[in-house]
N, C-alpha and C. Protein backbone atom coordinates (compact mmCIF):
# COMPACT_ATOMS: atom_id res chain seq x y z
N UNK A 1 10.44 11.84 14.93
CA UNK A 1 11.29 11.11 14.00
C UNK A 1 12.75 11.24 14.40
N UNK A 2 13.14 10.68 15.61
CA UNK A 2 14.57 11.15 16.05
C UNK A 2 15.04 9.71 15.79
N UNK A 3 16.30 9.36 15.66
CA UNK A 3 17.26 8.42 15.69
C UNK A 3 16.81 7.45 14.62
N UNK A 4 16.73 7.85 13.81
CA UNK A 4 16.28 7.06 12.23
C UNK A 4 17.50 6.40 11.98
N UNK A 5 17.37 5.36 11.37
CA UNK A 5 17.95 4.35 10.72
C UNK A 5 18.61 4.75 9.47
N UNK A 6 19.37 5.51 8.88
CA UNK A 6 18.64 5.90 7.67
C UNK A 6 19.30 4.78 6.27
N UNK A 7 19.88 3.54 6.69
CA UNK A 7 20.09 2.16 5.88
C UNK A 7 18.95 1.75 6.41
N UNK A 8 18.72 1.47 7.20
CA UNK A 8 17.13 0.57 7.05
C UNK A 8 15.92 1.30 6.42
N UNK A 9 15.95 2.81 6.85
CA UNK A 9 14.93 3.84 6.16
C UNK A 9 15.20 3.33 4.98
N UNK A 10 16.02 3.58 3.60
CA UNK A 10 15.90 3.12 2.68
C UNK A 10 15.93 2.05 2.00
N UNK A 11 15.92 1.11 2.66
CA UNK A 11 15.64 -0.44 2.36
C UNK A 11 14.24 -0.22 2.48
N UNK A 12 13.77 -0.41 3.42
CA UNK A 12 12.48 -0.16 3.26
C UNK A 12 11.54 0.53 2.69
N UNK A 13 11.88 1.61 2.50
CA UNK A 13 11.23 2.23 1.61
C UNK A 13 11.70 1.45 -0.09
N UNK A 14 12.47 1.57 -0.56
CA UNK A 14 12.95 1.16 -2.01
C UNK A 14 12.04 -0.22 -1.80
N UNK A 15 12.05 -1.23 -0.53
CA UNK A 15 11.18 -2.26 -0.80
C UNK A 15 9.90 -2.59 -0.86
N UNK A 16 9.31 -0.83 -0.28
CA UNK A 16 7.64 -0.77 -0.55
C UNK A 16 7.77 -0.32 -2.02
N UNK A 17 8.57 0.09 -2.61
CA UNK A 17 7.96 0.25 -3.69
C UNK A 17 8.53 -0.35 -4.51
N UNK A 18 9.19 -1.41 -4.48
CA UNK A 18 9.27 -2.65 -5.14
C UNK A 18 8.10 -3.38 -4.89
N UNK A 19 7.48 -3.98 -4.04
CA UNK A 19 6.57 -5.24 -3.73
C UNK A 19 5.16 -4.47 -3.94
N UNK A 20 5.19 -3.21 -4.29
CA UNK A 20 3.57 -3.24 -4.58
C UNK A 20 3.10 -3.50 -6.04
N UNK A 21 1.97 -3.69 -6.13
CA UNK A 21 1.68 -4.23 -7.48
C UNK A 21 1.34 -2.91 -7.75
N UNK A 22 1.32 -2.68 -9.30
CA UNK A 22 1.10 -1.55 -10.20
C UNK A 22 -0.17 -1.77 -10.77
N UNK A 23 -1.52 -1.04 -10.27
CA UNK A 23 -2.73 -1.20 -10.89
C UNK A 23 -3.03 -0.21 -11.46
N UNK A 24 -2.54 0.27 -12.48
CA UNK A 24 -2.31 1.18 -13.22
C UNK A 24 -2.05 1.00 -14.45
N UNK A 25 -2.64 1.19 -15.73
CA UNK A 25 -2.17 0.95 -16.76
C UNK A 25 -1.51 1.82 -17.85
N UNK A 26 -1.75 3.31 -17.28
CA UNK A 26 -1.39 4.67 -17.74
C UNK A 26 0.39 4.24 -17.79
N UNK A 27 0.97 4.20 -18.68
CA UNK A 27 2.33 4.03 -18.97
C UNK A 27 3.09 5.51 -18.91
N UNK A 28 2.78 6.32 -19.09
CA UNK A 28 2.84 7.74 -18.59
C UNK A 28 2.85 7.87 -17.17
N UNK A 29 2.19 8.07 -16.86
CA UNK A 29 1.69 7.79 -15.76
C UNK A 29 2.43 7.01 -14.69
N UNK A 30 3.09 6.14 -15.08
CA UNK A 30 3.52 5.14 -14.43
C UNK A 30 5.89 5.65 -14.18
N UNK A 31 5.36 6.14 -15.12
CA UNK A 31 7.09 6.65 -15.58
C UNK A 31 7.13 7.77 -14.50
N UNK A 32 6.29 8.71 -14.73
CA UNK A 32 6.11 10.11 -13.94
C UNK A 32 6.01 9.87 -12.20
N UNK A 33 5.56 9.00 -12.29
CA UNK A 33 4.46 8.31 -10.63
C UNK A 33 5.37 7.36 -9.98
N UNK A 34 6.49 6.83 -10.83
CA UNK A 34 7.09 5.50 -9.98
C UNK A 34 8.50 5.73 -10.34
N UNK A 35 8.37 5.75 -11.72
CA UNK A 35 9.89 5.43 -12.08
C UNK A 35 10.87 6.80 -11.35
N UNK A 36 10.39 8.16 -11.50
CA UNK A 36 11.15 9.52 -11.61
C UNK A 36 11.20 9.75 -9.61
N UNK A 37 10.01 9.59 -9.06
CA UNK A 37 10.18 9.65 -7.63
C UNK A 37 11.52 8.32 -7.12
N UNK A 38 11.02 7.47 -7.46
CA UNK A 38 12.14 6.04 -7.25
C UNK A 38 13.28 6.39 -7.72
N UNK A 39 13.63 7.24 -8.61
CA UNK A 39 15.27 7.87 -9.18
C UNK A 39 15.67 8.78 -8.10
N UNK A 40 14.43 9.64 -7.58
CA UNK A 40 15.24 10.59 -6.90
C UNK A 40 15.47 10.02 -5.38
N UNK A 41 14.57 8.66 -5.11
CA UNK A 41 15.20 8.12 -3.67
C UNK A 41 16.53 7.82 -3.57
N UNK A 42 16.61 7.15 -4.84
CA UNK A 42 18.00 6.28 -5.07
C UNK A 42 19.36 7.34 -4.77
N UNK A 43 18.88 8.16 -5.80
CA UNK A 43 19.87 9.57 -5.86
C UNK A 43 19.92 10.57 -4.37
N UNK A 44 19.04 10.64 -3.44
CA UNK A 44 19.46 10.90 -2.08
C UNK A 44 19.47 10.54 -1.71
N UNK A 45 19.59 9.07 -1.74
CA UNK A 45 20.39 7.77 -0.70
C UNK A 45 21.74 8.05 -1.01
N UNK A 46 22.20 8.12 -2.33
CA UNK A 46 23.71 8.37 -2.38
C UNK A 46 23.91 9.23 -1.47
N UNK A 47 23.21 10.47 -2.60
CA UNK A 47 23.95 11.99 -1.97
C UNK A 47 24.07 12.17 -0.53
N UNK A 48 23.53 11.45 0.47
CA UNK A 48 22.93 11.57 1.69
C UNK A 48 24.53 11.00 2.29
N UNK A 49 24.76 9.52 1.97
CA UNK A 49 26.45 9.05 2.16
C UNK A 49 25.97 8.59 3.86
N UNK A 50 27.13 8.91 4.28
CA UNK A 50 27.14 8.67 5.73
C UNK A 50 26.11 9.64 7.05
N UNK A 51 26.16 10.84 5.66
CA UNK A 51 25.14 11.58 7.00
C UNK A 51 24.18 11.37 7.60
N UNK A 52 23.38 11.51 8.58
CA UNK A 52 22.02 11.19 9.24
C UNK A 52 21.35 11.92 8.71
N UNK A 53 20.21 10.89 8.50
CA UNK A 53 18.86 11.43 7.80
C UNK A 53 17.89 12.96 8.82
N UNK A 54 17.73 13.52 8.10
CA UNK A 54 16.89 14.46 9.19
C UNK A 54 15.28 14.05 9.19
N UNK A 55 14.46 14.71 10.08
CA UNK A 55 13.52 14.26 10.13
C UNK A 55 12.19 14.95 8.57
N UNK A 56 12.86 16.24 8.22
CA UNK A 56 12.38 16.82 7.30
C UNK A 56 12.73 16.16 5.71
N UNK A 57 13.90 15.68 5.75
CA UNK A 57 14.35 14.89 4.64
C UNK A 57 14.01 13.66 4.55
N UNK A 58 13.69 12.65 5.84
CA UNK A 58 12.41 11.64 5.61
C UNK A 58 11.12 11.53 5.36
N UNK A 59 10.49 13.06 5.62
CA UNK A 59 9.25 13.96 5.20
C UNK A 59 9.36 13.39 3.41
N UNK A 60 10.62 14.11 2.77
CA UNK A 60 10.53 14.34 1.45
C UNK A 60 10.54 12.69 0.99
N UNK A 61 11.50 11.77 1.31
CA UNK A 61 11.62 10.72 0.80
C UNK A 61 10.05 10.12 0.96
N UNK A 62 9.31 10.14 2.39
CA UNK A 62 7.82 9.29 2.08
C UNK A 62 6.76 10.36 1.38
N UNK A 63 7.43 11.45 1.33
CA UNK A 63 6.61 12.23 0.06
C UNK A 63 6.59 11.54 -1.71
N UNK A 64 7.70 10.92 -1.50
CA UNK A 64 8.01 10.07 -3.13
C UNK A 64 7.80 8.78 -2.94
N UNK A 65 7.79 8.21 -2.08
CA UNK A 65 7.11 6.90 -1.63
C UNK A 65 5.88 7.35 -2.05
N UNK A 66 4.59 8.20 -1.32
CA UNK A 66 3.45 8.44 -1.69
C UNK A 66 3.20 8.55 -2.81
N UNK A 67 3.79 8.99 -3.45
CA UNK A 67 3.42 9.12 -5.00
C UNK A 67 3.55 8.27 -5.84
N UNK A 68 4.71 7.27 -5.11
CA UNK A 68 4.23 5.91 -6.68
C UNK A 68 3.48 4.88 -5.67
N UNK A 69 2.83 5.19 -4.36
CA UNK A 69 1.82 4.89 -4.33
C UNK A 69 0.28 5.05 -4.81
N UNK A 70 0.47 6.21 -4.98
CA UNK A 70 -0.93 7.34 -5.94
C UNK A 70 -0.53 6.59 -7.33
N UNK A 71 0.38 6.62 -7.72
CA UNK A 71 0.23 6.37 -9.48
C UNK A 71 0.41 4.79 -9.39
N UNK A 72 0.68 4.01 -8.43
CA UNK A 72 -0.10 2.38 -8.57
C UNK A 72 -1.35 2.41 -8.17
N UNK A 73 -2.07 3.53 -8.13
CA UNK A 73 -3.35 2.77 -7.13
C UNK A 73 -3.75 1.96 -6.23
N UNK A 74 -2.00 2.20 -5.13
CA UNK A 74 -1.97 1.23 -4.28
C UNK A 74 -3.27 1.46 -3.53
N UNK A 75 -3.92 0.36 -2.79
CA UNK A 75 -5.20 0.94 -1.60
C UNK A 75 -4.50 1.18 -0.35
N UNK A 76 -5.11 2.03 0.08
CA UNK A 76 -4.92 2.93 1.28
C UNK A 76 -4.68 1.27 2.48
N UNK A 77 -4.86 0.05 2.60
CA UNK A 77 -4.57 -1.09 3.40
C UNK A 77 -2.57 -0.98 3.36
N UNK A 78 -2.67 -1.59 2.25
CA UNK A 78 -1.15 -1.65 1.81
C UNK A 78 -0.26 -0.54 1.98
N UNK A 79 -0.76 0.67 1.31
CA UNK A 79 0.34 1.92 2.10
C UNK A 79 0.40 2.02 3.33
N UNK A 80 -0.60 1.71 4.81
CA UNK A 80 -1.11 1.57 5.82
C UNK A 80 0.61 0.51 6.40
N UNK A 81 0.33 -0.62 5.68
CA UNK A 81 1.26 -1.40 6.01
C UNK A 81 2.78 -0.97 5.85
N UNK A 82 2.64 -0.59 4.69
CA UNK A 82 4.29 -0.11 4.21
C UNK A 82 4.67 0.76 5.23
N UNK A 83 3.87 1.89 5.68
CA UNK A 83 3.93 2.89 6.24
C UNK A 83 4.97 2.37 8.06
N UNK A 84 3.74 1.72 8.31
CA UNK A 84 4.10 1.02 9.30
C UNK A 84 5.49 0.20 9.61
N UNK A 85 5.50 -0.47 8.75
CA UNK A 85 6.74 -1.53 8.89
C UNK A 85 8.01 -0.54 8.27
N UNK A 86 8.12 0.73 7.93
CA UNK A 86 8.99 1.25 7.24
C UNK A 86 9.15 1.97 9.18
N UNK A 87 8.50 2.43 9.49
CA UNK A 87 8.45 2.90 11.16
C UNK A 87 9.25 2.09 12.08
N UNK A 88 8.82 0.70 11.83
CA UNK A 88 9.10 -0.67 12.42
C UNK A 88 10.63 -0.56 12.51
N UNK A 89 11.14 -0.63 11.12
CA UNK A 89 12.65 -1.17 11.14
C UNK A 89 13.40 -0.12 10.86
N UNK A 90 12.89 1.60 11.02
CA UNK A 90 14.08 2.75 10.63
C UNK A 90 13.53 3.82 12.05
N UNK A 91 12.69 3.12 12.73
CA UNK A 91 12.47 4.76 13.88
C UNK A 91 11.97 5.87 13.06
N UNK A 92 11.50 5.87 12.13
CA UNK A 92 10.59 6.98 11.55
C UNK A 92 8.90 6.55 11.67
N UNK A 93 8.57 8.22 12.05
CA UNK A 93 6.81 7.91 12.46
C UNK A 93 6.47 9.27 11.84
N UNK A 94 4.94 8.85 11.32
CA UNK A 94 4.34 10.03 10.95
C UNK A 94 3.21 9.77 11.10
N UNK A 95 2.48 11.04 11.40
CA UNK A 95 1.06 11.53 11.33
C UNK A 95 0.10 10.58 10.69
N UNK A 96 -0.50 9.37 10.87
CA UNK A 96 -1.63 8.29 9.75
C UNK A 96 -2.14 9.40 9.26
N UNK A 97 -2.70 10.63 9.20
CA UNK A 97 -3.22 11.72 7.88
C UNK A 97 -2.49 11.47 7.14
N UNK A 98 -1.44 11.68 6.89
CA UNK A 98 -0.56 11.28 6.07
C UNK A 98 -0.72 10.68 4.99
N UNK A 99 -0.82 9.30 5.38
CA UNK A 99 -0.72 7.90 4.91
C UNK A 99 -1.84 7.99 4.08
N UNK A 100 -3.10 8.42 4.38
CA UNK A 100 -4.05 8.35 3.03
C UNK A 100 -4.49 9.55 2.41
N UNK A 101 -3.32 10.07 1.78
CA UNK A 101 -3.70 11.14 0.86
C UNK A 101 -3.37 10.55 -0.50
């Protein structure tokens, strides 16, 4: 994960988890799973500013990506994709184990 993007890293990411659908009807659930991980991207995109992303701190951000993937019930196809195209346009790669937990 060297030479990350880290404006395109978070476009992309904030836009996988905009465009997935929420198959989930747990409203709890949905607050805890999407809304609170998606606050804290937003909030170390600030805090982050001009610095370069590290490769351990893009660890944490698709760690909160994953999770309001788990609490949409996104299918393992679509995170597959996100995963990918988030690689595509920021130079970040990870392990496919990963991707379907």
């Amino acid at each position: 994960m060297s030479d990350i993007d880290s404006r395109a890293f978070f476009g992309a990411v904030l836009k996988a988890v905009a465009c997935t659908r929420n198959h989930n009807t747990d409203e709890t659930g949905y607050a805890e799973g999407v809304l609170t991980p998606t606050a804290r991207i937003r909030e170390f995109e600030k805090e982050l500013g001009d610095r370069a992303l590290t490769e351990a701190e893009a660890e944490q951000v698709l760690g909160w990506l994953d999770s309001t993937f788990r609490a949409k019930l996104t299918p393992a196809e679509e995170r597959e994709h996100y995963h990918r195209y988030i690689a595509e346009v920021s130079g970040v790669t990870r392990a496919p184990a990963a991707v379907s937990a």
